[in-house]
PDB file of N, CA and C in Angstrom:
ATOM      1  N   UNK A   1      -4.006  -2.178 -15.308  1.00  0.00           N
ATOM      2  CA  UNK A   1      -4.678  -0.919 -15.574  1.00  0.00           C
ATOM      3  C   UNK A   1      -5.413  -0.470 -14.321  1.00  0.00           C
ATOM      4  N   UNK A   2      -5.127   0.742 -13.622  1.00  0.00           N
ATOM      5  CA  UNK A   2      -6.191   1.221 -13.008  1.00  0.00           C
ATOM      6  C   UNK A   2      -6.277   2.537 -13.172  1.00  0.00           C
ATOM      7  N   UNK A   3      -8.369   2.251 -13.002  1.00  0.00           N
ATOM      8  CA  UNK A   3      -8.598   3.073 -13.200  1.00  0.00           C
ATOM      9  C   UNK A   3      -9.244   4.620 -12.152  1.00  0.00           C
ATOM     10  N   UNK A   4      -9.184   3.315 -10.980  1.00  0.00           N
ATOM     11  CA  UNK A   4      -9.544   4.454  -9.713  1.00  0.00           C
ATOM     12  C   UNK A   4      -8.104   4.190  -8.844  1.00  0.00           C
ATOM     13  N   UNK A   5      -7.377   5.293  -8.303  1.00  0.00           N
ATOM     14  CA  UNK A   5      -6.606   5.193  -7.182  1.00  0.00           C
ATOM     15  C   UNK A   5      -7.300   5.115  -5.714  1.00  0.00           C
ATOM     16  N   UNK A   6      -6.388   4.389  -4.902  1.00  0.00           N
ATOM     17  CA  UNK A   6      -6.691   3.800  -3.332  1.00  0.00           C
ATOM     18  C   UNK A   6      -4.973   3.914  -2.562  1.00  0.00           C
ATOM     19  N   UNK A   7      -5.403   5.362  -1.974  1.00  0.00           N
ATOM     20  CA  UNK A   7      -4.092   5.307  -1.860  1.00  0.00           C
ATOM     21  C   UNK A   7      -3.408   4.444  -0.370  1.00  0.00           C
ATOM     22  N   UNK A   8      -4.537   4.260   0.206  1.00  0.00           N
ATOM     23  CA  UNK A   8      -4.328   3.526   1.235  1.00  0.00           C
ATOM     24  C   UNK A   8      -4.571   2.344   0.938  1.00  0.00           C
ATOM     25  N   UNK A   9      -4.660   1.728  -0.045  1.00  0.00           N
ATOM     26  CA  UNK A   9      -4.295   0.565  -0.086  1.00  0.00           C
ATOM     27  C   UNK A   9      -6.010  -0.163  -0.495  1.00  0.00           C
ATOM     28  N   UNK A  10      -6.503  -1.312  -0.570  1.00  0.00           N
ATOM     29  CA  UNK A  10      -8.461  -1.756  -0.601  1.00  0.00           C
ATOM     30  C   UNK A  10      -9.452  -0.939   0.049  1.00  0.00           C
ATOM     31  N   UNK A  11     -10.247  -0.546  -0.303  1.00  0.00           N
ATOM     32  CA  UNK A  11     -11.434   0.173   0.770  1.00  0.00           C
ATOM     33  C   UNK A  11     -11.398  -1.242   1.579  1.00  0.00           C
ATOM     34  N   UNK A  12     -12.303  -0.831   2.937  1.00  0.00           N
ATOM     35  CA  UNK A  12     -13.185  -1.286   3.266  1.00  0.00           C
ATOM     36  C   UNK A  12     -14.607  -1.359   3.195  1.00  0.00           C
ATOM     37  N   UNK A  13     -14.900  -2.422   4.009  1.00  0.00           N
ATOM     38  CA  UNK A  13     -15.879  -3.087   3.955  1.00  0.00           C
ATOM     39  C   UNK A  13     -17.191  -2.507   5.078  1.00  0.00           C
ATOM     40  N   UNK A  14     -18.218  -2.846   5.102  1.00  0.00           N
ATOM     41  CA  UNK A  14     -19.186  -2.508   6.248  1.00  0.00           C
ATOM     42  C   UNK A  14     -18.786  -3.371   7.202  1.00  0.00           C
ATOM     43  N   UNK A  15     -18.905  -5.028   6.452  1.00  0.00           N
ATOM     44  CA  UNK A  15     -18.972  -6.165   7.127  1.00  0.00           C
ATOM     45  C   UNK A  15     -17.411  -6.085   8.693  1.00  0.00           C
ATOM     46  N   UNK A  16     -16.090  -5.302   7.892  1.00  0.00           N
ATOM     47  CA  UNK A  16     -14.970  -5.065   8.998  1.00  0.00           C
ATOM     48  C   UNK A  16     -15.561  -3.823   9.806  1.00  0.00           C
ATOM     49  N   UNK A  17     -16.429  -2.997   9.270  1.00  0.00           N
ATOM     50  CA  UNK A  17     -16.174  -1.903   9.656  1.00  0.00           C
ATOM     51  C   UNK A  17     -17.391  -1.956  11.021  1.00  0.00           C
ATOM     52  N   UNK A  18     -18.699  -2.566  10.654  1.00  0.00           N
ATOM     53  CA  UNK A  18     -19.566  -2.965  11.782  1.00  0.00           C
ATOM     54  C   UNK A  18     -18.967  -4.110  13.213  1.00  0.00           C
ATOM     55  N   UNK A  19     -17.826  -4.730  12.668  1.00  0.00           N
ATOM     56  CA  UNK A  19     -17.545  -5.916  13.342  1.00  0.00           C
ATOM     57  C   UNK A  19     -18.231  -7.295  13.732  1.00  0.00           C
ATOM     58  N   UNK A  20     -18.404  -7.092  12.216  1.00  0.00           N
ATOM     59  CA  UNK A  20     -18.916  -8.654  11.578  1.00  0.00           C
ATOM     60  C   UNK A  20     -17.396  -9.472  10.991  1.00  0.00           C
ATOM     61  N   UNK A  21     -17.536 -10.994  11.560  1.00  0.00           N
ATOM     62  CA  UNK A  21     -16.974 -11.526  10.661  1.00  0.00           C
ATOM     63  C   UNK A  21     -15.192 -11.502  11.927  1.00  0.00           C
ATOM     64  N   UNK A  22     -14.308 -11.204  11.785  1.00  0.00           N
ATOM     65  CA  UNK A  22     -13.505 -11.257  12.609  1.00  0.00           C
ATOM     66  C   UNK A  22     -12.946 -10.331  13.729  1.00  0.00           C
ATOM     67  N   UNK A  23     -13.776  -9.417  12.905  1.00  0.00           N
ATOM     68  CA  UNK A  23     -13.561  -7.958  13.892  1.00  0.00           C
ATOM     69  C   UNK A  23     -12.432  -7.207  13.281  1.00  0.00           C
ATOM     70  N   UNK A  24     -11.789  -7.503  12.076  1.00  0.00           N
ATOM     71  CA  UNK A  24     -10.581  -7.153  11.915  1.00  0.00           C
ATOM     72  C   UNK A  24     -10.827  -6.089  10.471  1.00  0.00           C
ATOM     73  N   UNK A  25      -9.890  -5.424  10.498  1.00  0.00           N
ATOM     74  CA  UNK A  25     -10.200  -4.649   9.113  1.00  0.00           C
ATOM     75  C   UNK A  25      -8.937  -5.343   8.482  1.00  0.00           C
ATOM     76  N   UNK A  26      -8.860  -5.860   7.355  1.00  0.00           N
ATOM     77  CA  UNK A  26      -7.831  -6.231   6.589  1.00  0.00           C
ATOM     78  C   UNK A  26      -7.452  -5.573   5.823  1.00  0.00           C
ATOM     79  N   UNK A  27      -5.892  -4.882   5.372  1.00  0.00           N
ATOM     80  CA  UNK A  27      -5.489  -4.178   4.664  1.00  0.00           C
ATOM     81  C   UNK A  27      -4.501  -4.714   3.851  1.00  0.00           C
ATOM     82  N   UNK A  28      -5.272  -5.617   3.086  1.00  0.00           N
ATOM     83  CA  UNK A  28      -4.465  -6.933   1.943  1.00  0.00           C
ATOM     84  C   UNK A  28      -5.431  -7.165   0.875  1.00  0.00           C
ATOM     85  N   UNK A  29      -5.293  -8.033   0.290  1.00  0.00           N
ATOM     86  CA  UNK A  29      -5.972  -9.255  -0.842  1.00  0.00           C
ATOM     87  C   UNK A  29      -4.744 -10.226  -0.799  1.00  0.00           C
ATOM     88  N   UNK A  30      -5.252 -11.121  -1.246  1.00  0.00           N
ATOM     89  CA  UNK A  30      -4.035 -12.426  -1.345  1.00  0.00           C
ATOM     90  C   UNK A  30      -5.296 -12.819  -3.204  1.00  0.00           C
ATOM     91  N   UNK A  31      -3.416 -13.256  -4.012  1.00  0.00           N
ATOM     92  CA  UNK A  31      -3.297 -13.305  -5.037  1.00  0.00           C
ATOM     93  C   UNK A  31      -2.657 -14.552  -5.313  1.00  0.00           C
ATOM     94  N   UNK A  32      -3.318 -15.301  -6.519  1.00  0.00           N
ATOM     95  CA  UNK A  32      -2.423 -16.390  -6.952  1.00  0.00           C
ATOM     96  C   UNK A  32      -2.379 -16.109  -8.199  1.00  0.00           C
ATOM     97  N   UNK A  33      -0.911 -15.818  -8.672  1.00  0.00           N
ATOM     98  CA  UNK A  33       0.359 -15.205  -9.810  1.00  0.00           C
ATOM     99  C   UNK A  33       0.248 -16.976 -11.040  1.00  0.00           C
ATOM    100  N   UNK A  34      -0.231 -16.606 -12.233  1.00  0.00           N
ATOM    101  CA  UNK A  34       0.071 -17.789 -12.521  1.00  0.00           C
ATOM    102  C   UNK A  34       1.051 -16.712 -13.825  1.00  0.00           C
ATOM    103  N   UNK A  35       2.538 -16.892 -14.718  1.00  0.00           N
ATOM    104  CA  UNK A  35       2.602 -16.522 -15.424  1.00  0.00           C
ATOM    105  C   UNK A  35       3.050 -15.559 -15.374  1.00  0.00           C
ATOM    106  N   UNK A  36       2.805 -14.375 -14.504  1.00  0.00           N
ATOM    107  CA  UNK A  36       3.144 -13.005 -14.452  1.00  0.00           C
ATOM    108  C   UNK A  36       1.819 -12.450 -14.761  1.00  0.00           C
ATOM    109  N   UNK A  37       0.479 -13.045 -14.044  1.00  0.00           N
ATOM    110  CA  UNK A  37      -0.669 -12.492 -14.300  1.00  0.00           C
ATOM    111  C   UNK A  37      -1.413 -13.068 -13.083  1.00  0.00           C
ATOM    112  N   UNK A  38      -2.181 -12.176 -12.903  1.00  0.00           N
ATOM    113  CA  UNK A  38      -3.366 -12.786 -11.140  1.00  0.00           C
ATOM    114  C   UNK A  38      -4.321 -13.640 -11.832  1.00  0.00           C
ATOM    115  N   UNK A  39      -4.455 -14.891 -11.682  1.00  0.00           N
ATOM    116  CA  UNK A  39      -5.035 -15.679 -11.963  1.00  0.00           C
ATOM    117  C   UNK A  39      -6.313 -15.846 -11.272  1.00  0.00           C
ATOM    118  N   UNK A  40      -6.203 -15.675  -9.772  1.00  0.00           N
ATOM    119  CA  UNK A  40      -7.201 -15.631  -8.559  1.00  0.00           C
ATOM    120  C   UNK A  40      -7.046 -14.390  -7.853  1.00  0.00           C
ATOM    121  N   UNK A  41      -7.533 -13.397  -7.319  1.00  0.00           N
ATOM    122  CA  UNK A  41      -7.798 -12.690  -6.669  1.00  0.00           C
ATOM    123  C   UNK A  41      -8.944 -12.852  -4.997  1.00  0.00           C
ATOM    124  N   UNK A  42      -8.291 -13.303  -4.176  1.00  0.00           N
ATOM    125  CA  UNK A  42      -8.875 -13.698  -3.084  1.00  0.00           C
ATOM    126  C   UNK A  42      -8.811 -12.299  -2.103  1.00  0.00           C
ATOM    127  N   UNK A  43     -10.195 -12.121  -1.182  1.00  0.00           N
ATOM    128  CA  UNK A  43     -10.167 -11.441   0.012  1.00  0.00           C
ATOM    129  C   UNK A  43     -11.182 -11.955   0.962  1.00  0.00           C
ATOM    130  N   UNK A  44     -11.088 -11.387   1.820  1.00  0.00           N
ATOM    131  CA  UNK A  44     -11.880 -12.101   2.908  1.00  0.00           C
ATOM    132  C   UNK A  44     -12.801 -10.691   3.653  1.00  0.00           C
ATOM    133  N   UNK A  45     -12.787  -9.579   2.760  1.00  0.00           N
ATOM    134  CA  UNK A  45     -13.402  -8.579   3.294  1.00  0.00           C
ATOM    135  C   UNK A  45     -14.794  -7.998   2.854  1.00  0.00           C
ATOM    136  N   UNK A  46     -15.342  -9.345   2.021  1.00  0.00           N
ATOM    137  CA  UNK A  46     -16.778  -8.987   1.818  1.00  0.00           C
ATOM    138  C   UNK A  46     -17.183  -8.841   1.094  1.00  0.00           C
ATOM    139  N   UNK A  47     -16.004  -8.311  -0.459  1.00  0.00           N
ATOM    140  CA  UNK A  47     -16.787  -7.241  -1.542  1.00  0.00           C
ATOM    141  C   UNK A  47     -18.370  -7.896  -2.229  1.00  0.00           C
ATOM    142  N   UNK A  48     -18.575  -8.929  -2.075  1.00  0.00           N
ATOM    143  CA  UNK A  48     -19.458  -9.062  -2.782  1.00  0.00           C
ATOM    144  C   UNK A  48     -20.689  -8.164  -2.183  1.00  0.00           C
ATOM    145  N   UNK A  49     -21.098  -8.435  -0.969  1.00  0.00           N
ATOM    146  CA  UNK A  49     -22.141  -8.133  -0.269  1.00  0.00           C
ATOM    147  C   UNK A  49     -22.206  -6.288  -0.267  1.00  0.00           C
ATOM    148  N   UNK A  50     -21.025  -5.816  -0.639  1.00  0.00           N
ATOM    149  CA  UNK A  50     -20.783  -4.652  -1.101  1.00  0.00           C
ATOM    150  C   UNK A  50     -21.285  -4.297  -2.044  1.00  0.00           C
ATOM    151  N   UNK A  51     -21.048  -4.629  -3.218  1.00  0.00           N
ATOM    152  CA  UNK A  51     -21.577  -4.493  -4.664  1.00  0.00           C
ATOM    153  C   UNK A  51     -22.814  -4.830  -4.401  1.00  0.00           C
ATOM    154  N   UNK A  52     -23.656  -4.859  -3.753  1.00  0.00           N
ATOM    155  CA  UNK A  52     -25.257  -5.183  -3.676  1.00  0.00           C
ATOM    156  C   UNK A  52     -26.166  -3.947  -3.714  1.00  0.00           C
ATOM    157  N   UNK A  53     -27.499  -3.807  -3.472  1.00  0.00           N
ATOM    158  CA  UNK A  53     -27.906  -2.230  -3.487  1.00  0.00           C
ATOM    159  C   UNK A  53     -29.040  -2.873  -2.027  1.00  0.00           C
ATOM    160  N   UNK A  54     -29.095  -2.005  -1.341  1.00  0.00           N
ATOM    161  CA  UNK A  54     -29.891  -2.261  -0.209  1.00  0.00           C
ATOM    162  C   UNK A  54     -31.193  -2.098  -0.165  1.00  0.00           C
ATOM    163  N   UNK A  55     -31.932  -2.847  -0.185  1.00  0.00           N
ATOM    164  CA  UNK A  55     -33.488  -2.398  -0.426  1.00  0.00           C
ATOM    165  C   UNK A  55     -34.076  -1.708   0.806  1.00  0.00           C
ATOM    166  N   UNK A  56     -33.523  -1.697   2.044  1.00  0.00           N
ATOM    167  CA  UNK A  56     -33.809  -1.104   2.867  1.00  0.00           C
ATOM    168  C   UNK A  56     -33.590   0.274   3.273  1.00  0.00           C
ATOM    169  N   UNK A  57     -32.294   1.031   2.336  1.00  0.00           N
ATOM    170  CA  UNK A  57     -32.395   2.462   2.596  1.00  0.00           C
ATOM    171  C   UNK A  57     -32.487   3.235   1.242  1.00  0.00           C
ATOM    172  N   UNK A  58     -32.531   1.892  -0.043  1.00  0.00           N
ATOM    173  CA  UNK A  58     -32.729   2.051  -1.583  1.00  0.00           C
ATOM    174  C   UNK A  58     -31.790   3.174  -1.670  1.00  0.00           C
ATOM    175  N   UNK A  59     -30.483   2.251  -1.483  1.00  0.00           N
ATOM    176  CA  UNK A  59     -28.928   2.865  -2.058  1.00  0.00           C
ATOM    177  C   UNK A  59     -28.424   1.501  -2.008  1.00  0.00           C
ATOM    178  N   UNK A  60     -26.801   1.774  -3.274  1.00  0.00           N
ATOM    179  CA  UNK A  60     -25.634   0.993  -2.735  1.00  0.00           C
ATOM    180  C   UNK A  60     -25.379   1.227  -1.919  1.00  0.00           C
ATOM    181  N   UNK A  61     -24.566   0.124  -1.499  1.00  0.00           N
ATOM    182  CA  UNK A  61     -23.305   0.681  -0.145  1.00  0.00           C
ATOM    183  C   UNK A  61     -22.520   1.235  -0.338  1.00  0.00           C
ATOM    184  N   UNK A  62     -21.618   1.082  -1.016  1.00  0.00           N
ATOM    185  CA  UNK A  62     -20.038   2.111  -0.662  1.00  0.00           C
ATOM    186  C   UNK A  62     -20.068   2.313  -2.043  1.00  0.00           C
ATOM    187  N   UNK A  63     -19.617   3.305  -2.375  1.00  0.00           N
ATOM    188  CA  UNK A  63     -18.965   3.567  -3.557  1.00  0.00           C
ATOM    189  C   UNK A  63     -17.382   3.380  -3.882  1.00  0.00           C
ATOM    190  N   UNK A  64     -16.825   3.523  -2.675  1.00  0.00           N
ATOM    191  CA  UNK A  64     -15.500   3.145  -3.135  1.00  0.00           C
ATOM    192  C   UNK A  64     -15.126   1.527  -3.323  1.00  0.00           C
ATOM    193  N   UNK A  65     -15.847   0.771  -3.070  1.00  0.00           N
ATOM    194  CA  UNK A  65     -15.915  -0.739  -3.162  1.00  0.00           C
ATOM    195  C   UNK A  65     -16.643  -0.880  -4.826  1.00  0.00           C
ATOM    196  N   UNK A  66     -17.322  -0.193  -5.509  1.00  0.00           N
ATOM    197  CA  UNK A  66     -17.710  -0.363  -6.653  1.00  0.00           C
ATOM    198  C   UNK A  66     -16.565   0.155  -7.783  1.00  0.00           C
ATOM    199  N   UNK A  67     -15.876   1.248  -6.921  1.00  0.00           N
ATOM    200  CA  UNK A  67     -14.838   2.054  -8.267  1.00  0.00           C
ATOM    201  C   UNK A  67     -13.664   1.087  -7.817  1.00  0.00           C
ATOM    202  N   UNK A  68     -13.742   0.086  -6.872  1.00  0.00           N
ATOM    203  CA  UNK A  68     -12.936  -0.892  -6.743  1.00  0.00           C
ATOM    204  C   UNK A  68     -12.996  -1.893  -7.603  1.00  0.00           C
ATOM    205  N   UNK A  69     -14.518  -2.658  -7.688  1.00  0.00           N
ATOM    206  CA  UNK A  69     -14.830  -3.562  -8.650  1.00  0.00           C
ATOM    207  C   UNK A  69     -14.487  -3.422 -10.159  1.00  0.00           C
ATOM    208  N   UNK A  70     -15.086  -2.069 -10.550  1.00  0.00           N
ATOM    209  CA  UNK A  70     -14.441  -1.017 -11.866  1.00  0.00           C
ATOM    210  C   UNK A  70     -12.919  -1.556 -11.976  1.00  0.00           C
ATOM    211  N   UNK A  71     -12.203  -1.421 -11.115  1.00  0.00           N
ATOM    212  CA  UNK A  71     -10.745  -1.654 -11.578  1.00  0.00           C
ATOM    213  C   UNK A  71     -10.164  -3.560 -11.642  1.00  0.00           C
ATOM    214  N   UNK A  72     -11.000  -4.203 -10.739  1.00  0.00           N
ATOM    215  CA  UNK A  72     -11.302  -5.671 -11.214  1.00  0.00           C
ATOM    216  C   UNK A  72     -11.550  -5.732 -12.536  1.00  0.00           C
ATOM    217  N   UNK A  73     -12.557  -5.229 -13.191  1.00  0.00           N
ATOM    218  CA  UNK A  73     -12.636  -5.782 -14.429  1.00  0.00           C
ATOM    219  C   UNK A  73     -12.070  -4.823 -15.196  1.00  0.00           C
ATOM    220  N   UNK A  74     -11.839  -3.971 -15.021  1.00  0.00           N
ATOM    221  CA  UNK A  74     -10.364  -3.384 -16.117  1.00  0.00           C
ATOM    222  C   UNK A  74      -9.251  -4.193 -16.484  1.00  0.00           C
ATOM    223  N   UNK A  75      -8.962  -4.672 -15.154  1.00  0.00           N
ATOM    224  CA  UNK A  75      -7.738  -5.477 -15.416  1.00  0.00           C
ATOM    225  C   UNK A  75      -7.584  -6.887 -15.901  1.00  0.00           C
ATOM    226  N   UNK A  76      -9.434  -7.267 -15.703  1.00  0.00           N
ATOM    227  CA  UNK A  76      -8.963  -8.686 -16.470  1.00  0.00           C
ATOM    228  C   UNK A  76      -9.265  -8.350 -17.774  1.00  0.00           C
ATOM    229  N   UNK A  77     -10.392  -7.391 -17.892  1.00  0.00           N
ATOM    230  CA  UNK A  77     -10.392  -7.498 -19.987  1.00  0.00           C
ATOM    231  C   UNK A  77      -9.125  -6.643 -20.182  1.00  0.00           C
ATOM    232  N   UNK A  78      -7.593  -6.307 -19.997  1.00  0.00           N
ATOM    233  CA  UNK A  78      -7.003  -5.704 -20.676  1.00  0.00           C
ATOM    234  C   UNK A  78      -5.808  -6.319 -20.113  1.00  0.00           C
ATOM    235  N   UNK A  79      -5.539  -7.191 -19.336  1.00  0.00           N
ATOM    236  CA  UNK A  79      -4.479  -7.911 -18.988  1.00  0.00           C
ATOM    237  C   UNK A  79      -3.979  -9.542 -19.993  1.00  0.00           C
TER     238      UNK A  79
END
């Protein structure tokens, strides 16, 4: 199920986008399929630290990393 489109594929991150971390912007996730279902959903681009709210400019960060998360849990309660 999704419920936000990305047509380019994962947002990014601050953490790629400041050049923290490898310097690299990754335009993947890596998945482990158990069944014909994603069992694990792995990335290496940060989202958590994304989904956070910043007390220092008292905002989230990205919004497209949250309507990202939104479609994470769409898909596991309906998969």
């Amino acid at each position: 199920t999704i419920f936000f489109e990305f047509d380019d594929g994962p947002p990014t991150t601050s953490q790629e986008l400041n050049g923290w971390g490898d310097d690299l912007v990754h335009d993947y996730l890596k998945a482990i399929v158990i069944d014909g279902r994603i069992g694990v959903l792995y990335s290496n681009k940060d989202y958590g630290c994304e989904w956070d709210y910043d007390f220092r400019n008292k905002r989230w960060y990205k919004i497209d990393n949250t309507r990202f998360a939104v479609n994470i849990v769409l898909y596991a309660l309906t998969s």
